[in-house]
Protein backbone atom coordinates (compact mmCIF):
# COMPACT_ATOMS: atom_id res chain seq x y z
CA UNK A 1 -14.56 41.59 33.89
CA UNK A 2 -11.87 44.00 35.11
CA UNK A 3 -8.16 43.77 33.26
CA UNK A 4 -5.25 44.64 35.20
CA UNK A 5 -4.26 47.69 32.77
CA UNK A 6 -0.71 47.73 34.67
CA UNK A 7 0.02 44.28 34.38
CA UNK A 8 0.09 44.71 30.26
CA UNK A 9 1.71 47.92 29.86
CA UNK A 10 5.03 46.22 31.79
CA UNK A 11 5.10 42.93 29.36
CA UNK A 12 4.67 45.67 26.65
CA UNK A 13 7.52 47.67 27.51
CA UNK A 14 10.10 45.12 27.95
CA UNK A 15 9.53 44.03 25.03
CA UNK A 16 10.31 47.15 23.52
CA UNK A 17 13.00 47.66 25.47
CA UNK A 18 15.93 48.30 22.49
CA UNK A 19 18.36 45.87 22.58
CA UNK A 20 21.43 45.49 24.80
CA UNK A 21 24.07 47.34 23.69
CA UNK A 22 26.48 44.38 23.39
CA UNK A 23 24.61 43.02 20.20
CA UNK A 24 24.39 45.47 17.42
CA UNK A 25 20.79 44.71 15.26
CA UNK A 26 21.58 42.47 12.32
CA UNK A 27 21.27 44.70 9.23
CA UNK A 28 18.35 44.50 7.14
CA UNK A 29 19.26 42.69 3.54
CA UNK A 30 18.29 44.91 0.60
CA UNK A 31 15.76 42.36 -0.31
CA UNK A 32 13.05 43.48 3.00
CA UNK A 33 14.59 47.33 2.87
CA UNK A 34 10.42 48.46 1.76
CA UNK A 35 9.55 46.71 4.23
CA UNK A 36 8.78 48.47 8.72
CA UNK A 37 11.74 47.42 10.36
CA UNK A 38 9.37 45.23 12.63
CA UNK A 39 7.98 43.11 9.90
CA UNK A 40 11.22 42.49 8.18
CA UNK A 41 12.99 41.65 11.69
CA UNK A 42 9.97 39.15 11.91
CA UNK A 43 10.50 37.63 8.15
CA UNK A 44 14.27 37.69 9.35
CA UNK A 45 13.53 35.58 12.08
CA UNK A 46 11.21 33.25 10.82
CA UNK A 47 13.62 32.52 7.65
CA UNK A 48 16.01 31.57 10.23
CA UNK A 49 14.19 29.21 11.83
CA UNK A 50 13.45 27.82 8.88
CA UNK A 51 17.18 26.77 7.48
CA UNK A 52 17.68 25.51 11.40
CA UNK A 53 14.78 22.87 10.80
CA UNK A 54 15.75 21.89 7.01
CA UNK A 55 19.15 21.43 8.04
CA UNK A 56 19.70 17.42 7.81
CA UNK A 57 20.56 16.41 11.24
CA UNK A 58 23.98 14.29 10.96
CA UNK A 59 23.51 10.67 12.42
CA UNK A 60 26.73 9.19 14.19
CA UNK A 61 28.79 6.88 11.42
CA UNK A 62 27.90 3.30 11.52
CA UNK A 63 30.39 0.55 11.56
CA UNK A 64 30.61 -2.65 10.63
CA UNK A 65 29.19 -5.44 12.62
CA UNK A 66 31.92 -7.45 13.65
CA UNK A 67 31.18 -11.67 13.92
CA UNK A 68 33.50 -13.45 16.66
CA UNK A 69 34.46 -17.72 16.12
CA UNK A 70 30.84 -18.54 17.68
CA UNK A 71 28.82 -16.93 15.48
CA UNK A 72 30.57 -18.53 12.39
CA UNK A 73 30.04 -21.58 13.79
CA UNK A 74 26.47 -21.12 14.77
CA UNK A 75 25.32 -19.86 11.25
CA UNK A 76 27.80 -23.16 9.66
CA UNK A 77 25.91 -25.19 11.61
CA UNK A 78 22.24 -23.74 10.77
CA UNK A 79 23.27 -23.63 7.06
CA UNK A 80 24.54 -28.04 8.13
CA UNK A 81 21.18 -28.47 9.52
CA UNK A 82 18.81 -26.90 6.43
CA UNK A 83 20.77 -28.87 4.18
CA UNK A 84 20.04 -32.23 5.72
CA UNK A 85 16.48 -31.11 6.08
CA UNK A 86 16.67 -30.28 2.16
CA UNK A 87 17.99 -33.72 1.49
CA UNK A 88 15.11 -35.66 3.15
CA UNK A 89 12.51 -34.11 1.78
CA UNK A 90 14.22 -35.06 -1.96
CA UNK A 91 14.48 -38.50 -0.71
CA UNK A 92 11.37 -40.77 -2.11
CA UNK A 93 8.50 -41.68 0.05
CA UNK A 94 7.39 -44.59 -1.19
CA UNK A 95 6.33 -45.94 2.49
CA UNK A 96 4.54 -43.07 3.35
CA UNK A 97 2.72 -42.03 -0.35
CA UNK A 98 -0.85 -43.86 -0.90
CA UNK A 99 -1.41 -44.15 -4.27
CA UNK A 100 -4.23 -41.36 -5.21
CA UNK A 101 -7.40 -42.60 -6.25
CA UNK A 102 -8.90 -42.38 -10.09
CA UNK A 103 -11.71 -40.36 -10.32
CA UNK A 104 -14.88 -42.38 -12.22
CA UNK A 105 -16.15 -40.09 -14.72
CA UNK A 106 -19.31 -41.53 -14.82
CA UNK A 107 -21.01 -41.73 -18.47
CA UNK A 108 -24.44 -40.75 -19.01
CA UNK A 109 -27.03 -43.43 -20.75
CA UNK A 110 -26.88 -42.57 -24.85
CA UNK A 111 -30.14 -41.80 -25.98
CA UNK A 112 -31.02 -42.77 -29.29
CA UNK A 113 -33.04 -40.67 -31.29
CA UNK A 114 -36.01 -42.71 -33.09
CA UNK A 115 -37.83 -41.52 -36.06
CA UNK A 116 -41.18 -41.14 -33.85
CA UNK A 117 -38.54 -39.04 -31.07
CA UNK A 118 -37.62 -36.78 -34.40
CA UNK A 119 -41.17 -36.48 -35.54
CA UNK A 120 -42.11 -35.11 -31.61
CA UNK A 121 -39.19 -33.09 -31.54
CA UNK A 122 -40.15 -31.07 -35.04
CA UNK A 123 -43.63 -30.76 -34.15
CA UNK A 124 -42.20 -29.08 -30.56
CA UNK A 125 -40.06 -26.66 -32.30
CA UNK A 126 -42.91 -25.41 -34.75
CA UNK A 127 -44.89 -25.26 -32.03
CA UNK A 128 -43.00 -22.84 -30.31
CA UNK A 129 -42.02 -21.03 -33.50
CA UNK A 130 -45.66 -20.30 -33.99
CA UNK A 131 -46.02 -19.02 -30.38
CA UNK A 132 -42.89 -16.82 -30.81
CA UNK A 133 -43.78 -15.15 -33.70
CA UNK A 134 -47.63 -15.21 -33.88
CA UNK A 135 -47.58 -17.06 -37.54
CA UNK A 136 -50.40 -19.48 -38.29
CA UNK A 137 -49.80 -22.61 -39.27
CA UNK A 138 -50.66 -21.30 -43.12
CA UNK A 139 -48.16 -19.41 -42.72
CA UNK A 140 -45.65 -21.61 -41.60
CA UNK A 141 -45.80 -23.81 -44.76
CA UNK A 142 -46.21 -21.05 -47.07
């Protein structure tokens, strides 16, 4: 890989040419003065690139639409045609409403409880009392 020495020792020396002698070098503030004169020309720089780009760009002044005879009448007559759509849907629509149909809650059969049902039903529930707790039936009456 060969480098062509030459080639970078010109881009290096114009830019370190000084500068023209038209421009005098902005002075450094007090606040970079510690600072090489490179660095704070840098920080110099960069700080003034940043005020350009936070500086709120000024958008041209907007007027006021202005509405000729036509478009008062076209927006008269849209607000004319709403409200006659408004009034027919208020109207009643007897002809075209069909009455809704009732639900039928439909009742279950009542079940009555006999005394031999009851009797069944008691022994059930012991039953399964016994089973869930592991009690004998001696120990259920006790």
């Amino acid at each position: 890989m060969e480098f062509d020495l030459q080639r970078f020792d010109d881009e290096q020396s114009a830019s370190t040419e000084p500068q023209s002698a038209e421009t005098p070098p902005e002075p450094i503030p007090e606040e970079l003065g510690g600072l090489d004169e490179d660095i704070a020309r840098e920080t110099m720089s960069e700080w003034e690139e940043m005020k350009s780009e936070q500086e709120p760009v000024q958008e041209p002044e907007k007027t006021a639409p202005t509405f000729t005879a036509e478009d008062y009448q076209a927006k008269v007559d849209e607000v004319e045609r709403l409200k006659a759509q408004l009034a027919a849907y208020q109207q009643p629509q007897t002809s075209r409403q069909q009455p809704t149909p009732v639900p039928q809650v439909i009742q279950p059969p009542q079940m009555k409880i006999t005394p031999e049902i009851s009797a069944k039903l008691a022994e059930a529930v012991k039953a399964e009392a016994m089973a869930m707790t592991g009690f004998s039936d001696d120990d259920v009456e006790s």
